[in-house]
Protein backbone atom coordinates (compact mmCIF):
# COMPACT_ATOMS: atom_id res chain seq x y z
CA UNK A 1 -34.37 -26.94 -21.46
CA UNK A 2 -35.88 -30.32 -21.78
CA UNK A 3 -36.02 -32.74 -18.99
CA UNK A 4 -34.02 -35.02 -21.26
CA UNK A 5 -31.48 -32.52 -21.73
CA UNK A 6 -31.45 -31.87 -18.00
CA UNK A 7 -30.37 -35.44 -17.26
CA UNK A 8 -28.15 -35.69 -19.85
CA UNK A 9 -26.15 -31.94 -18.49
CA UNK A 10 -26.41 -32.20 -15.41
CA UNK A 11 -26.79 -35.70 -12.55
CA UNK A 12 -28.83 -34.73 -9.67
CA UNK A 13 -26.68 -36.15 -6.18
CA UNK A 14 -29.00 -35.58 -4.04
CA UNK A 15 -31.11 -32.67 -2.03
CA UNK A 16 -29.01 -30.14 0.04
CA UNK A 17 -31.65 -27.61 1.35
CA UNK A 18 -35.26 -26.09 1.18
CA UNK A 19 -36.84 -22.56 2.01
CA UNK A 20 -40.30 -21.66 1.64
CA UNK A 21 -40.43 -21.18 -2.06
CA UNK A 22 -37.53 -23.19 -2.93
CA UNK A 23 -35.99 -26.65 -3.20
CA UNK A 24 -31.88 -26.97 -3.41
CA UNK A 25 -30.12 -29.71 -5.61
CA UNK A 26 -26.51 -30.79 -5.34
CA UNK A 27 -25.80 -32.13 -9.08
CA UNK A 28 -22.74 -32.38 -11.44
CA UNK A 29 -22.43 -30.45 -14.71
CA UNK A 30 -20.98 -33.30 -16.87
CA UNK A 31 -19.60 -31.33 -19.88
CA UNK A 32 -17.21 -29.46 -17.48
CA UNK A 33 -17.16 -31.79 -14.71
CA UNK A 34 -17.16 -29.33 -11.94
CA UNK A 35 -20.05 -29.36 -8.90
CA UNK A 36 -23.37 -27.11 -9.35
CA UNK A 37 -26.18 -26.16 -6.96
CA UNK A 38 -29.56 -26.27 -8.70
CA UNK A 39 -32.35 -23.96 -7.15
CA UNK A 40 -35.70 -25.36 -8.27
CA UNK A 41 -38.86 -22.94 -7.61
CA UNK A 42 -41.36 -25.41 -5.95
CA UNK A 43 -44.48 -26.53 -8.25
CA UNK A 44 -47.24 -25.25 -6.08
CA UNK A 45 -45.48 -21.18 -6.91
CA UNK A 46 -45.85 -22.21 -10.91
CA UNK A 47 -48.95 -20.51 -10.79
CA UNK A 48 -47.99 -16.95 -8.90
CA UNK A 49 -46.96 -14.87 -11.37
CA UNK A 50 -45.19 -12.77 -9.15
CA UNK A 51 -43.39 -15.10 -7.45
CA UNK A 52 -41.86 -16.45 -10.87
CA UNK A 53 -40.98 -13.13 -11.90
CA UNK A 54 -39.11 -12.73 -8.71
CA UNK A 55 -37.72 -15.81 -9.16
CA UNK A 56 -36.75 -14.56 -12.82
CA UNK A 57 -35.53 -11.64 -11.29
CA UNK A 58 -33.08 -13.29 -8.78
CA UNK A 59 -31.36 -15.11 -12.07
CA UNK A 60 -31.23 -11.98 -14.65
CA UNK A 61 -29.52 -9.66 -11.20
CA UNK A 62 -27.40 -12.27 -9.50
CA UNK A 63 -25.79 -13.43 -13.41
CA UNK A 64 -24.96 -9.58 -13.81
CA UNK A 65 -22.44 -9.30 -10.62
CA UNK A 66 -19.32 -10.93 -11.05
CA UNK A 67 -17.22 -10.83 -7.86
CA UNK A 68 -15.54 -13.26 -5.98
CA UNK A 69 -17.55 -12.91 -2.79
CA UNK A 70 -21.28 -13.19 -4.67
CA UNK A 71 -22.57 -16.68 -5.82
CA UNK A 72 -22.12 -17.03 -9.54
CA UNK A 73 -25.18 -18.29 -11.58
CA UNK A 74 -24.74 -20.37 -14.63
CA UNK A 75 -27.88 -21.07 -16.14
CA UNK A 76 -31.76 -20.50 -15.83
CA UNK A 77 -34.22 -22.65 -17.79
CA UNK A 78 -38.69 -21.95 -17.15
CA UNK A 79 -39.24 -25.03 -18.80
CA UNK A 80 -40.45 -27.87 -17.67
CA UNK A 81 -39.82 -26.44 -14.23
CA UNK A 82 -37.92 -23.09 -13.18
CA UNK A 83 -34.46 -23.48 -12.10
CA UNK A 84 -31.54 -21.55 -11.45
CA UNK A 85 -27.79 -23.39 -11.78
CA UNK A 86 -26.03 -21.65 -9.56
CA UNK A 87 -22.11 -22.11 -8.22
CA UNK A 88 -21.78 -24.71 -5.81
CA UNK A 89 -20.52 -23.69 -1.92
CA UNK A 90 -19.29 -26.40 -0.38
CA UNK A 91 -19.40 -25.30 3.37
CA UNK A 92 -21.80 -23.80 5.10
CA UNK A 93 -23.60 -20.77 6.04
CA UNK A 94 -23.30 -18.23 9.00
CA UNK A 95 -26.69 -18.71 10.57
CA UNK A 96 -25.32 -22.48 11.61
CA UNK A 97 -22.21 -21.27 12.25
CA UNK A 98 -23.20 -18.72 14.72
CA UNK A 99 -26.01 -21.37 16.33
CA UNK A 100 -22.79 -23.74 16.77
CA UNK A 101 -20.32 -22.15 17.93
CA UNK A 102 -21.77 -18.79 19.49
CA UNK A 103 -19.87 -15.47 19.65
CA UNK A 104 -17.11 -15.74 16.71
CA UNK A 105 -13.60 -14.55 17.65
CA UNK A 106 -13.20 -10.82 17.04
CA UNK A 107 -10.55 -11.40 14.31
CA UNK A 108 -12.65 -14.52 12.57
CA UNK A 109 -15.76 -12.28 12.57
CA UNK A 110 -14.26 -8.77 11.22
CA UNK A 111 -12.31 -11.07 8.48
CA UNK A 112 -15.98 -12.89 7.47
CA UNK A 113 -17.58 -9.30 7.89
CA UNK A 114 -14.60 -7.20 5.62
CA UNK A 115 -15.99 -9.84 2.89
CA UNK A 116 -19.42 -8.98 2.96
CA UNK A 117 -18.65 -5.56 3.10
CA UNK A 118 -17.27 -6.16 -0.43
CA UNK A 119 -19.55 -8.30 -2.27
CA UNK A 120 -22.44 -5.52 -1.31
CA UNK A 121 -20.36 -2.62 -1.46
CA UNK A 122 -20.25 -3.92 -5.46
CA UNK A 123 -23.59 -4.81 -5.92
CA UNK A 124 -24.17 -1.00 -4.75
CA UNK A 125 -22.16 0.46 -7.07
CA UNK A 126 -24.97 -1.14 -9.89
CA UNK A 127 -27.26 0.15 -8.10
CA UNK A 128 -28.56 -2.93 -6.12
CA UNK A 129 -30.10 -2.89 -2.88
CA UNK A 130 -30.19 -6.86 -1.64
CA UNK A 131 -32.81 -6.09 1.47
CA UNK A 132 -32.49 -9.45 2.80
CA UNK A 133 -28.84 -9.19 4.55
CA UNK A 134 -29.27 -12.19 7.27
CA UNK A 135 -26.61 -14.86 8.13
CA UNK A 136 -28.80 -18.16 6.53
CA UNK A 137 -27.71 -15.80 2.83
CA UNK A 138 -24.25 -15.80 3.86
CA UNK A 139 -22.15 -18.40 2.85
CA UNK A 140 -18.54 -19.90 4.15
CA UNK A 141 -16.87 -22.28 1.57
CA UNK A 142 -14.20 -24.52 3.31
CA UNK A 143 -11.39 -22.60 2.33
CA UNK A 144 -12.44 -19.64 4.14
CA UNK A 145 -14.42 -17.77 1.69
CA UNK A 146 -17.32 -15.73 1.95
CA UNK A 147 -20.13 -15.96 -0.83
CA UNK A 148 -23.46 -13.27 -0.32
CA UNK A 149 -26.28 -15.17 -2.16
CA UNK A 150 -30.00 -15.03 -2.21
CA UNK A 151 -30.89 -11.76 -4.88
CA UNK A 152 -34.54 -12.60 -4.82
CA UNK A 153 -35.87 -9.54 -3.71
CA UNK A 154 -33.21 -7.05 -4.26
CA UNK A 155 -34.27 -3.43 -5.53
CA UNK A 156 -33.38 -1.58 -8.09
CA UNK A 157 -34.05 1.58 -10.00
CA UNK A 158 -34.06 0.05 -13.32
CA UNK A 159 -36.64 -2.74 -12.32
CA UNK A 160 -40.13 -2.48 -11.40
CA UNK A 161 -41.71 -2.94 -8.09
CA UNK A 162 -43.05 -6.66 -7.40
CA UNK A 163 -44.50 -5.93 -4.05
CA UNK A 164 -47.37 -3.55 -3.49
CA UNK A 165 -46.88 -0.30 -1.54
CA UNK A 166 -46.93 -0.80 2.26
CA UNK A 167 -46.28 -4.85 2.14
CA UNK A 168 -43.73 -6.05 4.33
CA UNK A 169 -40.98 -8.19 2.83
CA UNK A 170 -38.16 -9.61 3.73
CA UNK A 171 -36.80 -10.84 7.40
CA UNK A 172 -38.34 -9.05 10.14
CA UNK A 173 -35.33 -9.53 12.56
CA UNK A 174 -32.98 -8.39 10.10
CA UNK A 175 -35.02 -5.30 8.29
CA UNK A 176 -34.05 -1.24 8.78
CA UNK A 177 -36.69 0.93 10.01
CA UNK A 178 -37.60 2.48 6.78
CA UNK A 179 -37.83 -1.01 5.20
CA UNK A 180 -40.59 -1.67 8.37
CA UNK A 181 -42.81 1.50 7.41
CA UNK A 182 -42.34 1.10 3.53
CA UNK A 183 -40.23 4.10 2.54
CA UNK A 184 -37.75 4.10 -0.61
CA UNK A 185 -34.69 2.26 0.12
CA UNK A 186 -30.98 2.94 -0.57
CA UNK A 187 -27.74 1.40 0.32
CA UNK A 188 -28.11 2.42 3.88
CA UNK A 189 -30.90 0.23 4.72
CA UNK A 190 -28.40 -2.83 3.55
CA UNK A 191 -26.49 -1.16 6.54
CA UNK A 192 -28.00 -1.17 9.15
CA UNK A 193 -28.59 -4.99 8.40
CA UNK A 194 -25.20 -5.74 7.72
CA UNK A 195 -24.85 -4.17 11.19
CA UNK A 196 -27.11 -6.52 13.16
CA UNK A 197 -25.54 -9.39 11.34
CA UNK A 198 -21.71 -7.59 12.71
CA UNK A 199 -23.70 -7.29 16.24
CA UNK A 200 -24.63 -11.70 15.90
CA UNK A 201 -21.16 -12.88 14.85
CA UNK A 202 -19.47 -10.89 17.70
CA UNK A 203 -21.96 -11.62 20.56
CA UNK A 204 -24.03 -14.68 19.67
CA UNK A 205 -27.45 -13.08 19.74
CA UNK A 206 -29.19 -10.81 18.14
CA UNK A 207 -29.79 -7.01 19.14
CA UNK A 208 -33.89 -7.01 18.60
CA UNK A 209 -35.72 -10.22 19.63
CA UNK A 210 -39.65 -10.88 19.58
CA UNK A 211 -41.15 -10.97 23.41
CA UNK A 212 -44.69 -11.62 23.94
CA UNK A 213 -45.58 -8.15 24.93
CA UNK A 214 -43.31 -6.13 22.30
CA UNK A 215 -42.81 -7.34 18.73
CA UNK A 216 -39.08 -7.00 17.20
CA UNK A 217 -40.39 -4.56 14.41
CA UNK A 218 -41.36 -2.26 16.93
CA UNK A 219 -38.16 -2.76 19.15
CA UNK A 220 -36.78 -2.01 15.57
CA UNK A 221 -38.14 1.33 15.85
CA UNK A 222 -37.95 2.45 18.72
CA UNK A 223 -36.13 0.80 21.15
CA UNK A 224 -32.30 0.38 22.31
CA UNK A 225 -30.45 -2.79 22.36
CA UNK A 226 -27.90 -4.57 24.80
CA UNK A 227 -24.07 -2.81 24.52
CA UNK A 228 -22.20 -5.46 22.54
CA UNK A 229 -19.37 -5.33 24.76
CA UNK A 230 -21.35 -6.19 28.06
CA UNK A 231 -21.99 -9.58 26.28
CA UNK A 232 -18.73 -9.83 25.29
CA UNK A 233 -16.10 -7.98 26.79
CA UNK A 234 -13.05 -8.71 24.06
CA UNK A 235 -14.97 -6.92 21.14
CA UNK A 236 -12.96 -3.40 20.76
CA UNK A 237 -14.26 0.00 21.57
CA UNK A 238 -13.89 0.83 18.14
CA UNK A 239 -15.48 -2.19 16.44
CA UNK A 240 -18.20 -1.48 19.04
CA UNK A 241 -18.40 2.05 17.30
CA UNK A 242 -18.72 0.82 14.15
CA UNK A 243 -21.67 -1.47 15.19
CA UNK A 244 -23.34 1.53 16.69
CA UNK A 245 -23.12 4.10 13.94
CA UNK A 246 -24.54 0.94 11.47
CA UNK A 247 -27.67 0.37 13.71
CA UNK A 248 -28.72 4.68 14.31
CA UNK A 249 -32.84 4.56 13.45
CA UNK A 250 -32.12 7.65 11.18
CA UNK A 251 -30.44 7.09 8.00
CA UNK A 252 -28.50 9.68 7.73
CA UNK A 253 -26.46 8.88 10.57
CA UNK A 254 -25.30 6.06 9.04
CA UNK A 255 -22.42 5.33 7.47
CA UNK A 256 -22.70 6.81 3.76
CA UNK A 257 -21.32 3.28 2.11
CA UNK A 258 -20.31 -0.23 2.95
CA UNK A 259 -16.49 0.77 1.10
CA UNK A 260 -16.63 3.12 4.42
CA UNK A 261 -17.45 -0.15 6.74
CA UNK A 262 -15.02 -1.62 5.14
CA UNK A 263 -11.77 0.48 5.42
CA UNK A 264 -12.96 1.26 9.49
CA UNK A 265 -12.70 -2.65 9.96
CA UNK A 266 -10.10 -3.09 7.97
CA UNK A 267 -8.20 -1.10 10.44
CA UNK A 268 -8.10 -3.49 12.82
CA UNK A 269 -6.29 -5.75 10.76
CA UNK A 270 -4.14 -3.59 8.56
CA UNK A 271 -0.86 -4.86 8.77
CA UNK A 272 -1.24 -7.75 10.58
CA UNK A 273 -2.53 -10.32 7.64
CA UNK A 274 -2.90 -11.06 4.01
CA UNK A 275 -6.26 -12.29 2.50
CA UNK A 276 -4.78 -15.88 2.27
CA UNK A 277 -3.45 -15.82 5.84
CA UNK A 278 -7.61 -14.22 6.48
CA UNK A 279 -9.18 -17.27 4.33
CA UNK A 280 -6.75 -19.86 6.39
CA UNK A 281 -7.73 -18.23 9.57
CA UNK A 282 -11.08 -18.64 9.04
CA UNK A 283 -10.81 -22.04 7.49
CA UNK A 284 -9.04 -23.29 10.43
CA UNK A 285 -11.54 -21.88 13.06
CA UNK A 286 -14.21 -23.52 11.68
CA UNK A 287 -12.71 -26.93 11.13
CA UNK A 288 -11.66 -26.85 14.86
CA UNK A 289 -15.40 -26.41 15.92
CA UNK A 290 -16.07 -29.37 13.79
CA UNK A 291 -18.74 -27.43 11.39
CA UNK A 292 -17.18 -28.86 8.79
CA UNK A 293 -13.80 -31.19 7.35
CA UNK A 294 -11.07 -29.36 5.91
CA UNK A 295 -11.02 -28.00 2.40
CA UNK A 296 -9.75 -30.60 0.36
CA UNK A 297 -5.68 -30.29 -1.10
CA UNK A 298 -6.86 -28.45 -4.36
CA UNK A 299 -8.88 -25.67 -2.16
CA UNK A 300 -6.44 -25.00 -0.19
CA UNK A 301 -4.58 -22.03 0.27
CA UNK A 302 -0.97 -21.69 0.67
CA UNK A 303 0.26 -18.55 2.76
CA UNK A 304 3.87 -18.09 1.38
CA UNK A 305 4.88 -15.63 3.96
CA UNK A 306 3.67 -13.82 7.01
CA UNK A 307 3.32 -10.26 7.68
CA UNK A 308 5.52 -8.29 10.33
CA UNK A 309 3.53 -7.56 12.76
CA UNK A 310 2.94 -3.58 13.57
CA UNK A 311 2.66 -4.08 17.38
CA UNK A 312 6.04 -5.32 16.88
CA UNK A 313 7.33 -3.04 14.82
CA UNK A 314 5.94 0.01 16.87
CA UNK A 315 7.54 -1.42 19.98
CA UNK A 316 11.29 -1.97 18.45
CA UNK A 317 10.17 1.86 17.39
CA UNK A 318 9.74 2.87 20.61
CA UNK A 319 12.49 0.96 22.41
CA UNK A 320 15.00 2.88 19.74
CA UNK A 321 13.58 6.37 20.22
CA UNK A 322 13.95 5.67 24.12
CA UNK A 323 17.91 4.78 23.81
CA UNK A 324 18.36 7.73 21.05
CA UNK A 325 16.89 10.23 23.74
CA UNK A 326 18.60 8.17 26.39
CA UNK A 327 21.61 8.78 24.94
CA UNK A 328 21.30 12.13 23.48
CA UNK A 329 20.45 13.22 27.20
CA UNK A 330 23.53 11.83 28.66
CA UNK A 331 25.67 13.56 26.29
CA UNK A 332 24.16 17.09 26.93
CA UNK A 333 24.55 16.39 31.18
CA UNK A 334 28.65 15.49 30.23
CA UNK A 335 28.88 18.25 28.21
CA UNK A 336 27.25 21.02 30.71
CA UNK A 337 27.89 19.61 33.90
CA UNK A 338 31.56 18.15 33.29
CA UNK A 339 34.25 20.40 35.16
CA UNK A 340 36.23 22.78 32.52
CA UNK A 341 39.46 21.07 33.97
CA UNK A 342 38.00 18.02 32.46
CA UNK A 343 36.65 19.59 29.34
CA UNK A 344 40.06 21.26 28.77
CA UNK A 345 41.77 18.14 28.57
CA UNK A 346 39.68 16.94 26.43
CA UNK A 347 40.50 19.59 23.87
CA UNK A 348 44.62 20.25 23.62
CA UNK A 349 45.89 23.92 22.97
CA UNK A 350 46.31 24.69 19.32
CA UNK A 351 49.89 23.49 18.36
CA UNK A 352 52.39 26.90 18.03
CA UNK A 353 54.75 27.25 15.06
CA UNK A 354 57.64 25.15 14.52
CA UNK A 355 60.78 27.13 14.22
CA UNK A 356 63.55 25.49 11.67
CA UNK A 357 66.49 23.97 11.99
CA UNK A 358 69.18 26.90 12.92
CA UNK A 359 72.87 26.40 12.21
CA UNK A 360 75.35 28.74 14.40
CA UNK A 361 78.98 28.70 12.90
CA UNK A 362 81.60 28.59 15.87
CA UNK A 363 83.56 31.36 15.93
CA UNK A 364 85.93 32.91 17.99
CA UNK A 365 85.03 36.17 18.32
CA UNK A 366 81.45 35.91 18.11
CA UNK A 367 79.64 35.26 21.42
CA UNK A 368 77.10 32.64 21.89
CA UNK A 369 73.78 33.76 22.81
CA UNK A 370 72.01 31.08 25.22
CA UNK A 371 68.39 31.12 25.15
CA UNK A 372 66.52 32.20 29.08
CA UNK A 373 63.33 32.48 30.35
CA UNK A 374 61.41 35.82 29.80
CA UNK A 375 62.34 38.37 32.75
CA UNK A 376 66.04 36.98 32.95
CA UNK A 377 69.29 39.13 31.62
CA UNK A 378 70.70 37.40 28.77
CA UNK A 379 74.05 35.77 29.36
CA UNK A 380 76.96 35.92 27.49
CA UNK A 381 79.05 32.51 26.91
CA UNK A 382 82.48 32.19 25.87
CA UNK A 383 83.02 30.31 22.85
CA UNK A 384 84.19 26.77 23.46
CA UNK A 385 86.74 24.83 21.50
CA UNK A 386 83.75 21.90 20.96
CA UNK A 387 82.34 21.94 17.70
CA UNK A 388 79.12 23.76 16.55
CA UNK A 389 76.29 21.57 16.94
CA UNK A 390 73.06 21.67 15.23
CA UNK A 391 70.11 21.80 17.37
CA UNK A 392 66.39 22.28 17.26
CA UNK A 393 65.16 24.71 19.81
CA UNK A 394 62.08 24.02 21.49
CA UNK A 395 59.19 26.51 20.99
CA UNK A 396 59.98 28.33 23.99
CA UNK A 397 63.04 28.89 23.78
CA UNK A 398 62.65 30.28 20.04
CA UNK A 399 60.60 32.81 21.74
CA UNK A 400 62.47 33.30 24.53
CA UNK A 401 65.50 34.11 22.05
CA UNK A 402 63.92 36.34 20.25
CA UNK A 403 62.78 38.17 23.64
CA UNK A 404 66.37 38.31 24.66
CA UNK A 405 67.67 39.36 20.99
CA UNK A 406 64.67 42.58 21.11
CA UNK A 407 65.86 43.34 24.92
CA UNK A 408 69.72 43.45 23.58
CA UNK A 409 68.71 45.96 20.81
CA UNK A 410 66.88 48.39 23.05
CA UNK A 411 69.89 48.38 25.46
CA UNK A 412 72.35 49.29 22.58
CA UNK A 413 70.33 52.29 21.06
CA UNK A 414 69.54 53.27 24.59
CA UNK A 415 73.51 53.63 25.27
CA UNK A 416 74.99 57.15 25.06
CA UNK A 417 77.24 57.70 22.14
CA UNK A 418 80.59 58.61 22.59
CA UNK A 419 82.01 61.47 21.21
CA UNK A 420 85.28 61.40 19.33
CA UNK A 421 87.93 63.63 20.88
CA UNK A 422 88.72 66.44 18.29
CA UNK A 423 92.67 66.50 17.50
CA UNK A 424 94.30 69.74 17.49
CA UNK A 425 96.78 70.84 14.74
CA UNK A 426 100.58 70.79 15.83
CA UNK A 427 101.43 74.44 15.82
């Protein structure tokens, strides 16, 4: 693109940044009016052809991966300098962050980690390995999000080699121990990176440092580091196991992927946020250290609800189960220990048959059987001038009247019969 055309696309604000190879404009992209970063390869490089084709490189790979959490690129021109137009972060990275404000807050850092853990886990699944996982390539946008930039010298199958067998590139502090001695490279080498980054943001130093006597490469090798929890004693067990298994020297110890990272921190939070109540969180921390002003209104993001906690939950759980056993207990000591008087009168005898209503015509030469208890003779009552009366007897006495009427039957057919006195003819 001409120069001309430069200035007429895009107005240059001002210089935000430089590396070694690099020079970092803040400009404005006037046909869509929307901020742009513009990475400009230094003139003295112009002449290192590898260096430009890295520099190629980091445009062609970093314009193929579209995700939220990896820096989008826009444009690339050669001509009449090399530049890349690149999204536009407006925050700042982790390396100041950490330098700040120390040891991040366990929450803060897993929620900044869980991002990265997702912006590599996709550049892995194209095959990308970005070797140069530090905190200066991680970016924080004032809203809370996380943006994984700096492609320069990923690897990839599909690509050729720009560095020569045996040369070590990339950041010494930050590099795997098969990256140190030159052997192939796959996603786990990102890894155990990503781990010593998780290792920074939770204790505010790094695990291998350069000393005068011992270089960090070596201490890379060979050497343990500091437990992350005697530095800071409110980082999990578990998170603490995570950083571990990320850091082993051998590969395959390793965790197999960074989706695998991912879910084991995303433990810790499951539940307990949402990704805008994550971004706020974030936001907010970093405002109150005063690394930057807060996003402005259009940036920010509005949490419509919050999440039941599961601490809570599980304890309201727990209190329940403990008054259902509670209460299921007490019942089972009533029930076996209670006396039987008292358990008897809790449960009436079954009701006995109601006899019906019994009319007994008054007569005068019928006797009137009177109902008596079971053992006692039955008595014979005169009949009375009063008038019948209709009466219901009482259960007991039904049966005690039919007792009486079985013990007047036997009587009768146990009576001798007497015998008619035969009559003699006249003679």
């Amino acid at each position: 693109m001409p120069r001309q055309q430069i200035k007429d696309e895009y107005q240059i604000l001002g210089e935000i940044g430089s590396g070694g190879m690099a020079t970092v404009h803040k400009a404005i992209q006037r046909s869509l009016d929307r901020p742009v970063a513009i990475k400009e390869l230094k003139k003295a490089y112009h002449a290192d052809e590898q260096i430009v084709k890295r520099f190629e490189r980091e445009s062609r790979m970093a314009a193929s991966l579209q995700h939220e959490n990896i820096v989008h690129i826009y444009d690339y021109w050669n001509k009449p300098t090399y530049a890349i137009v690149m999204e536009y972060v407006d925050g700042t990275n982790l390396a100041e962050v950490i330098e700040k404000s120390g040891a991040l807050p366990v929450d803060v850092g897993i929620m900044i980690a869980i991002q990265v853990c997702s912006a590599l886990d996709y550049a892995h699944m194209r095959g990308l390995v970005h070797r140069d996982i530090k905190p200066s390539n991680i970016m924080i946008k004032r809203n809370g999000e996380v943006k994984l930039m700096d492609f320069g010298i990923a690897h990839t199958k599909h690509l050729d080699a720009l560095t020569l067998p045996g040369t070590l590139i990339g950041t010494p502090a930050y590099m795997s121990p098969e990256q140190i001695i030159g052997q192939p490279l796959d996603v786990r080498s990102d890894i155990f990176s990503f781990g010593i980054v998780l290792y920074e943001m939770l204790t505010g130093a790094k695990p291998f440092t350069d000393e005068d006597t011992r270089a960090v490469t070596a201490k890379i090798m060979k050497d343990d580091y500091p437990s992350p929890r005697r530095i800071n004693r409110d980082i999990p067990r578990r998170v603490q196991c995570i950083i571990r298994k990320c850091l082993r020297k051998k590969p395959k110890r390793r965790f197999g992927s960074m989706l695998e990272v991912e879910k084991k921190l995303g433990r810790r939070l499951a539940g307990r946020t949402t990704k805008a109540a994550s971004l706020n969180r974030i936001a907010d921390y970093l405002v109150s250290r005063k690394l930057f002003e807060a996003a402005p209104e259009q940036e920010t993001i509005v949490i419509t609800g919050k999440p039941k906690s599961p601490a809570r939950f599980r304890n309201t759980a727990v209190a329940g189960s403990l008054l259902l056993l509670l209460g299921a207990g007490a019942g089972a000591y009533y029930y076996y220990f209670q006396p039987m008087e008292g358990r008897s009168a809790l449960q009436p005898p079954p009701a006995l048959p109601v006899a019906p209503l019994v009319t007994l015509p008054h007569t005068a030469t019928t006797p009137t059987a009177t109902a008596v208890q079971p053992g006692i003779p039955a008595v014979t009552v005169p009949p009375s001038s009063s008038p019948a009366v209709t009466t219901r007897p009482s259960p007991t006495s039904s049966v005690a009247q039919k007792r009486t009427q079985t013990t007047g039957d036997r009587k009768k057919s146990a009576a001798p019969k007497k015998k008619k006195k035969k009559t003699l003819p006249a003679n």
